[in-house]
PDB file of N, CA and C in Angstrom:
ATOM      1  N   UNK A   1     -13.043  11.110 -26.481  1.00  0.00           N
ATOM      2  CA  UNK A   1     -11.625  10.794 -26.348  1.00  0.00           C
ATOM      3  C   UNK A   1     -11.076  11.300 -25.023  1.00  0.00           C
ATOM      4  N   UNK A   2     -11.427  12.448 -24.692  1.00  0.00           N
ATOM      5  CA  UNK A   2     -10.917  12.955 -23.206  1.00  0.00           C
ATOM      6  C   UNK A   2     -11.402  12.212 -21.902  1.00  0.00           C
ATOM      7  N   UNK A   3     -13.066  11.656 -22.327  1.00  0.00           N
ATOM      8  CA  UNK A   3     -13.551  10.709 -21.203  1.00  0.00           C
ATOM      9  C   UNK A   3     -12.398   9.363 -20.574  1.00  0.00           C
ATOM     10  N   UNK A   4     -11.783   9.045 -22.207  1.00  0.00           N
ATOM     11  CA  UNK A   4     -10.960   7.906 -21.575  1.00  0.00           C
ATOM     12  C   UNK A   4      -9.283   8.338 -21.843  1.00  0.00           C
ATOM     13  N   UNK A   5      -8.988   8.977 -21.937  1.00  0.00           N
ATOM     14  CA  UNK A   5      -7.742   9.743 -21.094  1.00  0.00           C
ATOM     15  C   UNK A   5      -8.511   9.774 -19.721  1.00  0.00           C
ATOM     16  N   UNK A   6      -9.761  10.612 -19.337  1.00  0.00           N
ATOM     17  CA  UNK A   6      -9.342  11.117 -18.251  1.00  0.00           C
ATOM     18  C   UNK A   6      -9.382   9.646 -17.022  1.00  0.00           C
ATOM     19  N   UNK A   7     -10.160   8.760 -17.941  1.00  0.00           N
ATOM     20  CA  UNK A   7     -10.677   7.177 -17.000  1.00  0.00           C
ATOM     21  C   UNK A   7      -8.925   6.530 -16.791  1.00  0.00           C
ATOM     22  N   UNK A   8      -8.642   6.371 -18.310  1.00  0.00           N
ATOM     23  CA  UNK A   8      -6.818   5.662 -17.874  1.00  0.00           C
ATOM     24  C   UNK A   8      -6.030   6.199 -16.744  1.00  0.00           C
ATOM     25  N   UNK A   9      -6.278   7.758 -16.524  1.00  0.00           N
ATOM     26  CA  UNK A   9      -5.139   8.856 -15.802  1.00  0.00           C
ATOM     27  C   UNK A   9      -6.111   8.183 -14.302  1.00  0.00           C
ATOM     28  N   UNK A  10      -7.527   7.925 -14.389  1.00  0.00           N
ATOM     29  CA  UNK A  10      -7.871   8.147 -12.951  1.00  0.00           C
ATOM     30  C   UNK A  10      -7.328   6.376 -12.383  1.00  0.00           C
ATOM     31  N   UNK A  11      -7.449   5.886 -13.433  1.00  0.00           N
ATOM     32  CA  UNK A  11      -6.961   4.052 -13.010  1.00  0.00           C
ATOM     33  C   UNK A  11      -5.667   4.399 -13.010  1.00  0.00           C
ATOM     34  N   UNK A  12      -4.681   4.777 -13.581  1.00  0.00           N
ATOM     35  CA  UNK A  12      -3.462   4.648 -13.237  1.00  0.00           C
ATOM     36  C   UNK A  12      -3.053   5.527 -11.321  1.00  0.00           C
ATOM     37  N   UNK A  13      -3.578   6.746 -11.568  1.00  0.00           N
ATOM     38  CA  UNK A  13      -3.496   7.197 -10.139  1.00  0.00           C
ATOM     39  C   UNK A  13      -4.105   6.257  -8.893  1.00  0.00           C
ATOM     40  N   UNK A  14      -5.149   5.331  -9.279  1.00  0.00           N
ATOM     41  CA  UNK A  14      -5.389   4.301  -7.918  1.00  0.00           C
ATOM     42  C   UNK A  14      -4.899   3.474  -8.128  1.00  0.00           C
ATOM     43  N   UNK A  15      -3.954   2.642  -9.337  1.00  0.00           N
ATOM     44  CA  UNK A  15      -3.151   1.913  -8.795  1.00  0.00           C
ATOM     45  C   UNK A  15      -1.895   2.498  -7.881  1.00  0.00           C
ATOM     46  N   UNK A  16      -1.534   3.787  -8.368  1.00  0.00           N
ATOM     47  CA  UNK A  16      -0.277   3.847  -7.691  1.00  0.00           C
ATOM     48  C   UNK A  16      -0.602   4.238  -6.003  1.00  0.00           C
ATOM     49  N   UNK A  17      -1.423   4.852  -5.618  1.00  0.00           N
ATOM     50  CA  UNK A  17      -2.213   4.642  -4.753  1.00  0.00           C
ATOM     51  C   UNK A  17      -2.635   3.537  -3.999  1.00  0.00           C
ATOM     52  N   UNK A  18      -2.774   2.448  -4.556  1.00  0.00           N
ATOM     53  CA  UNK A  18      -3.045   1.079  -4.103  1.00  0.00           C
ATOM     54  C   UNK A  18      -1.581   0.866  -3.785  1.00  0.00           C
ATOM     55  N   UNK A  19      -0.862   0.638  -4.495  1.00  0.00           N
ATOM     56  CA  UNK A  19       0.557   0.091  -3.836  1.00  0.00           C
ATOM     57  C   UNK A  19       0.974   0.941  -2.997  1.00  0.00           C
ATOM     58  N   UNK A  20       1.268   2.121  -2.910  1.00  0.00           N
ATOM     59  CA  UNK A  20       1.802   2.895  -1.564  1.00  0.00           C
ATOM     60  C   UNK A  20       1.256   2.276  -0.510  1.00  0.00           C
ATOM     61  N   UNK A  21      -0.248   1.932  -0.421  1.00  0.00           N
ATOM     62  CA  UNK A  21      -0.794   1.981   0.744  1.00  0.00           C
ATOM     63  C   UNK A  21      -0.467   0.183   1.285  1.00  0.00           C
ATOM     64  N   UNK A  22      -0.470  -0.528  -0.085  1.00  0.00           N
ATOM     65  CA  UNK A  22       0.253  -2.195   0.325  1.00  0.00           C
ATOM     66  C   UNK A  22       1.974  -1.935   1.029  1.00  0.00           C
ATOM     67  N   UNK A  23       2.328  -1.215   0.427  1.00  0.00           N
ATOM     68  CA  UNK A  23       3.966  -1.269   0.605  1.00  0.00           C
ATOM     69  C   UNK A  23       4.327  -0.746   2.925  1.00  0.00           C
ATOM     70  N   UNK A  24       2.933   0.188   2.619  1.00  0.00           N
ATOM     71  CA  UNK A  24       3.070   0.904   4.246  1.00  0.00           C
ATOM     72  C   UNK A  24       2.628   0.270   4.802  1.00  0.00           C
ATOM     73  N   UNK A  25       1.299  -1.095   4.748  1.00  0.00           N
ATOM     74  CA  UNK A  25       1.252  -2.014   5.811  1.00  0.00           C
ATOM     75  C   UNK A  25       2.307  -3.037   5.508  1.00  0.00           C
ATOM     76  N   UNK A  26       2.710  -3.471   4.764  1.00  0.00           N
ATOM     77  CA  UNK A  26       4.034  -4.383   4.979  1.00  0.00           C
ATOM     78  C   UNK A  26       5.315  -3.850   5.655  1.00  0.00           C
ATOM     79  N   UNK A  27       5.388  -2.684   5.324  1.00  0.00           N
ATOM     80  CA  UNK A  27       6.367  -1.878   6.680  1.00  0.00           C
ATOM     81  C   UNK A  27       5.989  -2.082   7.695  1.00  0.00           C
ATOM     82  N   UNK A  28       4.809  -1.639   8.313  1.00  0.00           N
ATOM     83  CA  UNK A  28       3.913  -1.426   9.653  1.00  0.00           C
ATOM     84  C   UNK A  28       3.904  -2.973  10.331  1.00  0.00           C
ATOM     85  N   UNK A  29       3.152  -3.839   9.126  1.00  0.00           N
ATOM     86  CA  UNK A  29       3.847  -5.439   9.764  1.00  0.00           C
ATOM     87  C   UNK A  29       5.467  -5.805  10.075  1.00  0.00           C
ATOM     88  N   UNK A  30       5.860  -5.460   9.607  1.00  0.00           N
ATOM     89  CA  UNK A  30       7.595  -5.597   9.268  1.00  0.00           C
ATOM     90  C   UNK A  30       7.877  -5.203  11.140  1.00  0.00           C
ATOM     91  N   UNK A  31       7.677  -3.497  11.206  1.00  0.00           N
ATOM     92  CA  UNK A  31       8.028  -3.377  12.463  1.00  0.00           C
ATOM     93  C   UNK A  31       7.528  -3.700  13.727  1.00  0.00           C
ATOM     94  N   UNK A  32       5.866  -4.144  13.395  1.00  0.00           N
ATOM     95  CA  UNK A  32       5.344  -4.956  14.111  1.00  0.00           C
ATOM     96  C   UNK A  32       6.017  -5.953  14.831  1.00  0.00           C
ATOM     97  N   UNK A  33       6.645  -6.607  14.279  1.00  0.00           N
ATOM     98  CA  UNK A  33       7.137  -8.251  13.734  1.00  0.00           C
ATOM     99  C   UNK A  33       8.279  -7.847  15.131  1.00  0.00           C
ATOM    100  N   UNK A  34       9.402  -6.836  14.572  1.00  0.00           N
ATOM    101  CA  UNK A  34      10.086  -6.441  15.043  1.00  0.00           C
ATOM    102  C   UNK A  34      10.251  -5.729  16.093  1.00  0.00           C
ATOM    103  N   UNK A  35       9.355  -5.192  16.680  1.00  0.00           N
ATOM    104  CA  UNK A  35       9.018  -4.637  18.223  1.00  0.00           C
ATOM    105  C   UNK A  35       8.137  -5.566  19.379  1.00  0.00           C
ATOM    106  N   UNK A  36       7.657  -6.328  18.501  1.00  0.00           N
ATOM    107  CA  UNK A  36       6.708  -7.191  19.855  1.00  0.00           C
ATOM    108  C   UNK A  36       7.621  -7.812  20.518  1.00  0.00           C
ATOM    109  N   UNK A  37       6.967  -8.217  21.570  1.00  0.00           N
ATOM    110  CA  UNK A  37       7.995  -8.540  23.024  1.00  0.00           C
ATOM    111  C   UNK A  37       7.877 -10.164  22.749  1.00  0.00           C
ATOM    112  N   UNK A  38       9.009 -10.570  23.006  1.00  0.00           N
ATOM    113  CA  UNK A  38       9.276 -11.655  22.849  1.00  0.00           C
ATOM    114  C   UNK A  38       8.649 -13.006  24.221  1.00  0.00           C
ATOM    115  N   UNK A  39       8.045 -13.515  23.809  1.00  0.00           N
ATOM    116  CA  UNK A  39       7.085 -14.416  24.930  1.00  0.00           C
ATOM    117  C   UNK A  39       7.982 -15.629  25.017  1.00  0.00           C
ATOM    118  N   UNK A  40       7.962 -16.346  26.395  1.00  0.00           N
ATOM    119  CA  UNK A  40       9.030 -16.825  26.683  1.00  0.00           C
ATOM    120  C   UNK A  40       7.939 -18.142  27.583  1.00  0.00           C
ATOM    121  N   UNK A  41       7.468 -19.436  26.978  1.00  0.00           N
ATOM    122  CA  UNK A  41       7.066 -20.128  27.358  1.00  0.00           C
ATOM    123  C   UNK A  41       7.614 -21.457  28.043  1.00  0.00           C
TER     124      UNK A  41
END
């Protein structure tokens, strides 16, 4: 019984883990987006 407590607790901690790390490249793109120099053809 503790094996899968401890398996649910370790899947729930890499999802939340997984999304922090989605949420900070969509920032990082975001300001990307927003700092590149504007090209003027």
């Amino acid at each position: 019984m503790k094996k899968i407590l401890l398996l649910v607790l370790l899947v729930g901690v890499g999802l939340v883990v997984k999304r922090k790390i989605d949420e900070g490249k969509k920032e990082q793109a975001l300001w990307a987006e927003a700092t590149d120099s504007v090209s003027r053809g």
